[in-house]
Each structure stands twice: as C-alpha cells, then as structure tokens.
Protein backbone atom coordinates (compact mmCIF):
# COMPACT_ATOMS: atom_id res chain seq x y z
CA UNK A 1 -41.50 -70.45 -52.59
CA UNK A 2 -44.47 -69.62 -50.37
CA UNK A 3 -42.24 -68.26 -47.56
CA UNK A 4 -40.19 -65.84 -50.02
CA UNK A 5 -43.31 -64.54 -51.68
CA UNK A 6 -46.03 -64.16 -48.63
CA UNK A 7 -44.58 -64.03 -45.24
CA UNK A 8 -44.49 -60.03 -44.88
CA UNK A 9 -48.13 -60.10 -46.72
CA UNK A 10 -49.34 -62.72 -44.34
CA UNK A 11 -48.56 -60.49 -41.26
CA UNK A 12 -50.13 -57.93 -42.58
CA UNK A 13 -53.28 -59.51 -42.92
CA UNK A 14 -53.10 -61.27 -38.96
CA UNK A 15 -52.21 -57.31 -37.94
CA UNK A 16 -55.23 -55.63 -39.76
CA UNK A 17 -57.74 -58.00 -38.58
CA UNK A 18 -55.54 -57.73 -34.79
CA UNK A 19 -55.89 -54.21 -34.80
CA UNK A 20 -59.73 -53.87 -36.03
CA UNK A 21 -61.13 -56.32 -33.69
CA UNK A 22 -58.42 -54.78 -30.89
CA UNK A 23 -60.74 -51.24 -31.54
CA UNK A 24 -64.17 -53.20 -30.02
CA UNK A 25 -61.87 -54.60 -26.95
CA UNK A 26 -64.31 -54.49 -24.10
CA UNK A 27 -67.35 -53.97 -25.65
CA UNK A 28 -68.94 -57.00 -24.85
CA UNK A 29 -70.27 -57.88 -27.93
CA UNK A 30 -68.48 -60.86 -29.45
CA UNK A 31 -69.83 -61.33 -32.33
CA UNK A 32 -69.57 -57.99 -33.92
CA UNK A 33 -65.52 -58.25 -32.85
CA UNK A 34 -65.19 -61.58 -34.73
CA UNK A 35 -67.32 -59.93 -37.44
CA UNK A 36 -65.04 -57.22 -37.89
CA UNK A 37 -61.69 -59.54 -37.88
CA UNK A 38 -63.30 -61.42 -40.44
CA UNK A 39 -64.16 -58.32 -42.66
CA UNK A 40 -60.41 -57.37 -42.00
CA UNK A 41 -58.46 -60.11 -43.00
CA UNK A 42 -60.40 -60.74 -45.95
CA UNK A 43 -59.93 -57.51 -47.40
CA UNK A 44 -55.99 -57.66 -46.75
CA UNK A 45 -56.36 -61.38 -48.67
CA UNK A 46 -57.74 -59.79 -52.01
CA UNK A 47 -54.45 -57.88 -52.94
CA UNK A 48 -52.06 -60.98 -52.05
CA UNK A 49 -50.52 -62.43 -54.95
CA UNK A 50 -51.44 -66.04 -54.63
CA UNK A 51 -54.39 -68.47 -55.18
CA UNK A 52 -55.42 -69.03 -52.19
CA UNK A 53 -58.26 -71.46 -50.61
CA UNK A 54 -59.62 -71.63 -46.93
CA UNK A 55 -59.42 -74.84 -45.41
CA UNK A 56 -59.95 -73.87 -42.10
CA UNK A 57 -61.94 -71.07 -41.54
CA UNK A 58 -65.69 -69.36 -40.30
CA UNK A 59 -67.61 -72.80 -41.26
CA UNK A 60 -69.73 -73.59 -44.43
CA UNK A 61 -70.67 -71.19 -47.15
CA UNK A 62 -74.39 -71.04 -45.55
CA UNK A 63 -73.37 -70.63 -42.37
CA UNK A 64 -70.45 -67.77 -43.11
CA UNK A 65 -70.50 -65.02 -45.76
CA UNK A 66 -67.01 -64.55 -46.08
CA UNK A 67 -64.03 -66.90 -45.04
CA UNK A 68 -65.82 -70.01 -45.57
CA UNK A 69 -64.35 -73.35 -46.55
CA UNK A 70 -63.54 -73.51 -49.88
CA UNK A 71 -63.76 -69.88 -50.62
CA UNK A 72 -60.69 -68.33 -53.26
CA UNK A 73 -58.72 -65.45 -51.58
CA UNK A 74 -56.10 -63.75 -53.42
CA UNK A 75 -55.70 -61.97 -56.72
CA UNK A 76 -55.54 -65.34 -58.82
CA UNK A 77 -53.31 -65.22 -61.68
CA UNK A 78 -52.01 -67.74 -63.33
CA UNK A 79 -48.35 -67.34 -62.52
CA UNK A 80 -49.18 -66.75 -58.57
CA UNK A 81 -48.57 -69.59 -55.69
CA UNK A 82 -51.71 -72.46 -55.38
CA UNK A 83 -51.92 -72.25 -51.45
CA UNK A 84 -54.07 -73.92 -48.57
CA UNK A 85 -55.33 -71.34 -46.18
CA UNK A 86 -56.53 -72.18 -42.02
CA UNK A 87 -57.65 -68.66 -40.46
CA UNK A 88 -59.07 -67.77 -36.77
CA UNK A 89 -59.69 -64.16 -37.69
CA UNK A 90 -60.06 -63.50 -33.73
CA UNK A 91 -59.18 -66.70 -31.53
CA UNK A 92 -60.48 -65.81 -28.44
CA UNK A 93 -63.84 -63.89 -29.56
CA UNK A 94 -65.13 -63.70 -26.07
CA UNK A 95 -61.48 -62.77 -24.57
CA UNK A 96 -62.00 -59.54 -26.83
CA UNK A 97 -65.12 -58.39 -25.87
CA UNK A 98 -64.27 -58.64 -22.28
CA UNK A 99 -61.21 -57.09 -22.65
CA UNK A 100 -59.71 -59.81 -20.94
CA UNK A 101 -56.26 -61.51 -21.96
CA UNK A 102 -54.73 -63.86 -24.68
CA UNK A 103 -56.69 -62.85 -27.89
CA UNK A 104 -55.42 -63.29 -31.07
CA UNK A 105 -55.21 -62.91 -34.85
CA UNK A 106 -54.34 -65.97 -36.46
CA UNK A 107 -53.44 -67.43 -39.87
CA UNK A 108 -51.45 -70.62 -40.98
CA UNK A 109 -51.01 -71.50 -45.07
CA UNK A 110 -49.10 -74.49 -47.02
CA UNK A 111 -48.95 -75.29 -50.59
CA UNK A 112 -51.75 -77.55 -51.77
CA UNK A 113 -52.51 -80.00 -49.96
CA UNK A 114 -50.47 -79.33 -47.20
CA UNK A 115 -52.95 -78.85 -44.22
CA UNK A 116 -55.70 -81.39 -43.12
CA UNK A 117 -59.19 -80.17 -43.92
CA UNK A 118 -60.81 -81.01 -40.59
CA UNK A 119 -64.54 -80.61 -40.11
CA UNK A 120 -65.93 -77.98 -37.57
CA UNK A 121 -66.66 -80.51 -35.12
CA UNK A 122 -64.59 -81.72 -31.76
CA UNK A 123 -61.11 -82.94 -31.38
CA UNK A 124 -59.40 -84.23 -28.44
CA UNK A 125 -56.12 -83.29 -28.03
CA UNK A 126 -52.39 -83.96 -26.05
CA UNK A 127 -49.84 -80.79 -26.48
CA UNK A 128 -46.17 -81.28 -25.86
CA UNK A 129 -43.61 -79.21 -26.04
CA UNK A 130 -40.21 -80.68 -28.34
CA UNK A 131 -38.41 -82.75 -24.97
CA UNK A 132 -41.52 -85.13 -25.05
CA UNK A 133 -41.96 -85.66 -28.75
CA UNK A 134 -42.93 -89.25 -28.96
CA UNK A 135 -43.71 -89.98 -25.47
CA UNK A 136 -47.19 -89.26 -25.10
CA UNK A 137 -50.25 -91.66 -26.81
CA UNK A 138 -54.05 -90.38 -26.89
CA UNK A 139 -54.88 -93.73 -25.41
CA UNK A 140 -52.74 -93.88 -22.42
CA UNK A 141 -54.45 -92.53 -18.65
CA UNK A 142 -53.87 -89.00 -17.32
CA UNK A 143 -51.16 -90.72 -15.32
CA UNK A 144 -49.27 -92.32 -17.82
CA UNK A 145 -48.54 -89.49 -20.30
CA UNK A 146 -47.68 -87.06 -17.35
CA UNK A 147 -45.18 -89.56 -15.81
CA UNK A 148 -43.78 -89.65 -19.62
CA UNK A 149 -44.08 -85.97 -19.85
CA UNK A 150 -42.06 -85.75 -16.14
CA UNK A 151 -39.59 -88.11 -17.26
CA UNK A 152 -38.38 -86.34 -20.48
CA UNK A 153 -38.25 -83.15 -18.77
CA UNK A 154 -36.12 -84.83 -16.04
CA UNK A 155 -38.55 -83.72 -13.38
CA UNK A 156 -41.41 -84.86 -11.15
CA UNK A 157 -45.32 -84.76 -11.96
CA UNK A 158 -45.62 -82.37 -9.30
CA UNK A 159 -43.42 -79.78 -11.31
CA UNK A 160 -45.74 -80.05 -14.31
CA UNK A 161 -48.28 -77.28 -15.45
CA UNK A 162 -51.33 -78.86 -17.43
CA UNK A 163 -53.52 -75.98 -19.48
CA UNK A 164 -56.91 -77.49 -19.98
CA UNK A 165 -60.10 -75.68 -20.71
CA UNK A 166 -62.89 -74.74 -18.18
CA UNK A 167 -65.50 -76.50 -19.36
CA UNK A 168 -67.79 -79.12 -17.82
CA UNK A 169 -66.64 -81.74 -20.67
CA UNK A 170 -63.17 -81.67 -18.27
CA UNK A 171 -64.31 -82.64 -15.05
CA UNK A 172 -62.92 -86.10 -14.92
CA UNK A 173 -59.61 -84.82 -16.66
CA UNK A 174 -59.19 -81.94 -14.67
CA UNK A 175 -59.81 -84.68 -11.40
CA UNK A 176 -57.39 -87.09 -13.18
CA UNK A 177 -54.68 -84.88 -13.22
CA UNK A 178 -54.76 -83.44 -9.70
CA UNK A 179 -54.69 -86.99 -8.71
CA UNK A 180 -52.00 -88.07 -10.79
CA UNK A 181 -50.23 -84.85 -8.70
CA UNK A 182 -49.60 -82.61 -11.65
CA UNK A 183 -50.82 -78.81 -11.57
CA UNK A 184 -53.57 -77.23 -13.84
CA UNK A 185 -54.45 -74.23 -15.22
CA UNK A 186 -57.68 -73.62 -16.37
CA UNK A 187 -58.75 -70.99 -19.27
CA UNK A 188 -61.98 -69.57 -20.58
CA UNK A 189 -60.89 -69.64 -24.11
CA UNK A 190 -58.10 -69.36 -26.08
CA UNK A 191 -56.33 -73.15 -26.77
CA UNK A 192 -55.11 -72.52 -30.03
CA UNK A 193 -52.45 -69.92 -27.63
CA UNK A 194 -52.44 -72.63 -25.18
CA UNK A 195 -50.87 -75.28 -27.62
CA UNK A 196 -48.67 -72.87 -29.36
CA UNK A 197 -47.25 -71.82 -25.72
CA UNK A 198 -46.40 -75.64 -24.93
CA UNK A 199 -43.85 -75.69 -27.45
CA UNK A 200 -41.77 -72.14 -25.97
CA UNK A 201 -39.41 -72.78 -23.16
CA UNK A 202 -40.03 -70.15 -20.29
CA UNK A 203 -43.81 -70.09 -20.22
CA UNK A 204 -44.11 -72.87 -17.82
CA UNK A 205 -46.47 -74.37 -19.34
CA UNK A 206 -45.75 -78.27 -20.01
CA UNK A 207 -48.74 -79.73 -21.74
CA UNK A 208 -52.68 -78.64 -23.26
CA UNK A 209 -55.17 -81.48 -22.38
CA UNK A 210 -58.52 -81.62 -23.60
CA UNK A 211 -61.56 -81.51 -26.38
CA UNK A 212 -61.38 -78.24 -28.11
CA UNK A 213 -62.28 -77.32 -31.79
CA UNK A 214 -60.82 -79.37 -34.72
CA UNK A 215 -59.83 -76.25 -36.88
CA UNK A 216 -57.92 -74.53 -33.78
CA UNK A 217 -56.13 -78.37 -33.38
CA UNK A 218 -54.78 -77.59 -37.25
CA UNK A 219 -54.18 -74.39 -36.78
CA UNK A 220 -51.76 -75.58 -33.87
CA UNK A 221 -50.40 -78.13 -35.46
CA UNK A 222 -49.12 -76.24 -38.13
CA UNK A 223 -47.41 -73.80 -35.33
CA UNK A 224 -46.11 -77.02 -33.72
CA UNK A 225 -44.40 -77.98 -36.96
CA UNK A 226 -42.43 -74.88 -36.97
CA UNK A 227 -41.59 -74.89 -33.67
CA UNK A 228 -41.06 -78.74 -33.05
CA UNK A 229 -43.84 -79.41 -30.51
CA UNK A 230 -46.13 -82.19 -30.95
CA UNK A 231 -49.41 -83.47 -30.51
CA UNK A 232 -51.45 -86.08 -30.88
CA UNK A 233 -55.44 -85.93 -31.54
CA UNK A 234 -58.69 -87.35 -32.55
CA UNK A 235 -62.16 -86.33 -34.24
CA UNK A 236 -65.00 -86.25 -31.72
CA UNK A 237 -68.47 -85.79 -33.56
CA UNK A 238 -70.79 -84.94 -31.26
CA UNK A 239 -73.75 -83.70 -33.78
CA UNK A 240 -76.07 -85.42 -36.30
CA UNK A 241 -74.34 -85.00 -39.67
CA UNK A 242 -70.74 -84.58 -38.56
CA UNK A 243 -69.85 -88.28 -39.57
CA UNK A 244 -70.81 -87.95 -43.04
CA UNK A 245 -69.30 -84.47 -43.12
CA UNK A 246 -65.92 -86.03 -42.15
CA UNK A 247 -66.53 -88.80 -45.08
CA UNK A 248 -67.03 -86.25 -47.74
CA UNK A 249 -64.26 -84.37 -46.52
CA UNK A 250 -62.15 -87.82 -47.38
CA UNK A 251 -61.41 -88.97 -43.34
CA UNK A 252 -62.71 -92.29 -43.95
CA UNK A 253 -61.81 -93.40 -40.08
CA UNK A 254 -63.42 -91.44 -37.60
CA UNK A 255 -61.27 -92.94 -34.52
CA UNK A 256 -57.99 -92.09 -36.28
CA UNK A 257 -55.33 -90.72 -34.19
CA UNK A 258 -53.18 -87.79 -35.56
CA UNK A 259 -49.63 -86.46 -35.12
CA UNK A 260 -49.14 -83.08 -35.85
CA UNK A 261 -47.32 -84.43 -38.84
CA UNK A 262 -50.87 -85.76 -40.30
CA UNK A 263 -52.85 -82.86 -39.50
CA UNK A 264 -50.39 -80.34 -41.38
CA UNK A 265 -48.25 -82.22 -43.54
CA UNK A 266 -46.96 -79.66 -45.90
CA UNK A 267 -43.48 -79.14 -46.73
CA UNK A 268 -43.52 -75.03 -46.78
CA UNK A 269 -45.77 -73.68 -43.46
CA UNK A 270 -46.25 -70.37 -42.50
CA UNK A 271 -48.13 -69.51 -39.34
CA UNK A 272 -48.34 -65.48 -38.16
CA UNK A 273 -50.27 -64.53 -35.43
CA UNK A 274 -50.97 -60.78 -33.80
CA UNK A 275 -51.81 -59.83 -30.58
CA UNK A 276 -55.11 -58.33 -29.88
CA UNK A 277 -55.19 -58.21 -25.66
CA UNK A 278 -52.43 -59.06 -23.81
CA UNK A 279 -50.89 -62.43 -23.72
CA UNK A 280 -48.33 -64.46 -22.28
CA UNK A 281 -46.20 -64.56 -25.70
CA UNK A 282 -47.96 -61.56 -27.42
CA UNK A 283 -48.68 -58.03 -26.25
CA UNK A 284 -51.85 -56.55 -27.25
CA UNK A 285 -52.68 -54.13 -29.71
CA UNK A 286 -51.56 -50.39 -28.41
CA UNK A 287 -53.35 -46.92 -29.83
CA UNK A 288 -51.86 -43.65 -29.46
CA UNK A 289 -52.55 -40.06 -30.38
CA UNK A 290 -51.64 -40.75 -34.33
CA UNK A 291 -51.21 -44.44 -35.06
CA UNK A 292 -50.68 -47.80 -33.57
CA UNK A 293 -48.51 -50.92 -31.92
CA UNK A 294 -49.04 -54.69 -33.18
CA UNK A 295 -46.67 -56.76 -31.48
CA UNK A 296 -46.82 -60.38 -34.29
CA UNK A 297 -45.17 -63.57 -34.46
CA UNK A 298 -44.40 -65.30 -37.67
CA UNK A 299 -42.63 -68.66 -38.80
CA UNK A 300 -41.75 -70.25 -41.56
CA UNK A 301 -40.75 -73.93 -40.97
CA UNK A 302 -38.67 -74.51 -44.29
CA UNK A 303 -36.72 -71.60 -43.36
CA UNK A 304 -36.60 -72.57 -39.81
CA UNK A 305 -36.72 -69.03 -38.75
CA UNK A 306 -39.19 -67.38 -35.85
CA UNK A 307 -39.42 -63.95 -35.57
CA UNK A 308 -41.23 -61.74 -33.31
CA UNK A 309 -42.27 -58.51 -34.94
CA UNK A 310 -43.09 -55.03 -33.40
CA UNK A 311 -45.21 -52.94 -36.23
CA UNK A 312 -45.92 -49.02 -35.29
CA UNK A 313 -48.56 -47.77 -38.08
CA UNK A 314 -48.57 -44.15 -38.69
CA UNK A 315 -51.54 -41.93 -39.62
CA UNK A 316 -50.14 -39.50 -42.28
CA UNK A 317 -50.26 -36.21 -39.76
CA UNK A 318 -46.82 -34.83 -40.27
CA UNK A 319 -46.93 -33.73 -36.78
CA UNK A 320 -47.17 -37.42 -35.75
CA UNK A 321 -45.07 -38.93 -32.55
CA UNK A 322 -43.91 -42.02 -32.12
CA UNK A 323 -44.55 -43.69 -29.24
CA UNK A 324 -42.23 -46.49 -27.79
C-alpha cells in the first residue's frame, strides 16, 4: 500500500523543500526560492523507495531541469510501489520572497494512473466545502451557485465568504458576486491553500471562484478527495499550442467539465503539505539557535486519517535546546 510505505517519507520531502525555501523568506527574489524548493524536494525523492513519475510538476523537460513531467523519482527497484507524482515545490513563490503569508510546500501521489495529467495551461474552477457537494455546476451564474452554496449551509448569501484571486481576469466575477450579496476575499497568490481551506470547517471560508493554474486545480483535488470537498472545473487554453498539448496528453474534449473525482481518481491518495510563512491552516517554518519547526499536514484518503504534524529538527550540538 502506498499510504503504509510513503506517508512519513512524503513529509519529509514537503518539510525539506518547506524549510529551504523558508531560509530565502523575504528576499525578494522568487525565483531563486522556487529554485531552491525544487532542488530540495528532489533530492529527498531519490532515496524513497518507490517508482515514482511527475505528473504535475515545474513544466516540460525544456523548460525545467529537474521536476519535469514525466521525469522518474525514486530509487526504482523492481519490488518498489509504481506511483503518480503532482508537486508545487513552493506554492506561493512570490508569497516567499515577500515574506508575506500562506506559502507552502506541496506534494500529492496515487498509484498509476490515479491523478489527471493536466497541461500547464488555465482552469476555471468552483471550490466547495463537503455541505455543498453536488450543488454547484460550472455553468450556472455567480448567483445561482451561491444561493445553492447558502442553502446547504442553511444560511443567507450575505453570510458567505468567496476567495477569488486578484487578478484583472476577475473583474466581472468579483462584480458578480458583490451583486449577488455574497462577501469576497481577494489574494495575491496562493489558491491551491485557498481550495484546500474550503473544505475545513472554522476558516470561514465557503467557496474559491476563479481561473487559476490547471496543475494547482489537481493538486487540490486530490486534497479535496481526502477531505470530502468538491469542485468542479474546466481547461482554459489561452496560448498557441495548448490545444494540441491537451490532445497528446489524451483530453480529447477541451470544454469538459471535471469533478474532483475525474481530476484525481485514484483509489490510494496522499497529499502532505508544509508550511513555509504563516498561514491560516499552517504555521510557517520557525529557526532557532540549533535547529528548526515545520508545522505539516498529511492525509491519506484510504485510511481516512488527517493529521497535523509538528517536526523540531535538531543540529547535532549536544548542547542543543529545544524550543517550544
């Protein structure tokens, strides 16, 4: 079983490329923090014992030396697990560099098969949390799936928080849903934490709206499937190419709608995640005198079993403290 053989490996990779990337917090340089995060993680992948393949990951082989789509990870014996890999080595690149809130190291992995290879394009996207499983539709107005939303949660629009990203792309959505009454917050980044926070009772946050990226909408789906949220999404190509991309890839439809059942199907799903900067779910990662704090998430959704994990990592100074 995936779960029984990889979960505690799998968090270790999400907190070694958390707490690499966590060391250029506020540096302002972006790419050099998703550079190291990438480095990270794929040197804690080489040890695992599995055959691993990236699914989801830093783009094409020409475009990405390392975490690529279709790359091998893992040691590779015969007798080890055939898995499908989706990584965001740092999920909120720019949220890093400005030291700002909600970044993230994240990793979700199936057996074969088991998660949707989406192209690096555009997806739109409708997050729900488990009360409104089955009452939303991608086609349906602003209105109609926030008076659907309302009504499962046996409240009124006006109660309802809407995340959607700041991005010109939104203005009519983000107009749509003030009129429909409903209340919005907006974020520079980050919807992959956005989607997975839909599906936690507490955060007060009711639904994600919105075109993000098509790996993050995997990504979440697989978290949705462990926590029972759902979604439902689309493929946007917005670039020359991306159409015949998404053929050779095998989506033959381009206007397809997905659940969060199509877009990670498998049976055994693992998703772990680390804090980097401080989030609503996640704290970020915390350095002391001699060692550090990654505060992690993982789930398994065979096992149906969450768990939030606090990891102090010594140096080897036998005069080290521990700090709580």
């Amino acid at each position: 079983m995936i779960e029984e053989e990889l979960s505690k490996q799998f968090l270790r990779v999400t907190e070694m490329a958390a707490i690499d990337s966590a060391r250029t917090m506020g540096q302002g340089n972006r790419h050099h923090s998703d550079q190291v995060a990438v480095e990270a993680m794929r040197k804690a992948m080489d040890t695992l014992p599995m055959r691993g393949e990236i699914v989801i990951g830093e783009g094409e082989r020409d475009e990405a030396p390392m975490l690529f789509i279709g790359e091998h990870v893992g040691r590779g014996r015969s007798e080890d697990p055939e898995v499908d890999i989706a990584v965001d080595p740092l999920e909120g690149t720019n949220l890093c560099a400005l030291g700002a809130p909600g970044a993230i190291a994240v990793l979700a992995a199936s057996e074969r098969g088991g998660l949707l290879k989406a192209p690096d394009c555009y997806m739109e996207k409708i997050i729900v949390g488990p009360a409104a499983k089955g009452a939303i539709h991608l086609d349906a107005s602003v209105a109609e799936n926030l008076n659907a939303i309302a009504n499962r949660l046996e409240r009124s629009v006006p109660d309802l928080v809407v995340i959607v990203l700041d991005r010109p792309r939104h203005e009519q959505l983000i107009e749509d849903i003030r009129r429909a009454g409903a209340r919005i917050r907006l974020i520079s980044d980050g919807d992959l934490s956005a989607g997975i926070s839909v599906a936690v009772r507490g955060t007060n946050v009711h639904a994600v709206m919105g075109i993000g990226g098509a790996p993050e909408g995997v990504i979440t789906a697989a978290a949705l499937r462990c926590l029972n949220g759902s979604m439902q999404a689309r493929l946007v190509p917005t670039k020359d190419g991306q159409e015949e991309r998404m053929r050779a890839m095998g989506i033959t439809d381009p206007k397809r709608i997905y659940s969060e059942r199509d877009l990670a199907p498998g049976q055994e799903i693992l998703f772990a995640a680390s804090g980097v900067t401080d989030g609503n779910m996640l704290k970020g990662v915390r350095f002391f005198g001699h060692g550090m704090r990654v505060n992690s998430l993982i789930m398994s959704k065979r096992e149906r079993r969450i768990r939030f994990v606090d990891t102090v990592q010594l140096d080897e100074d036998p005069d080290v403290v521990v700090e709580f």
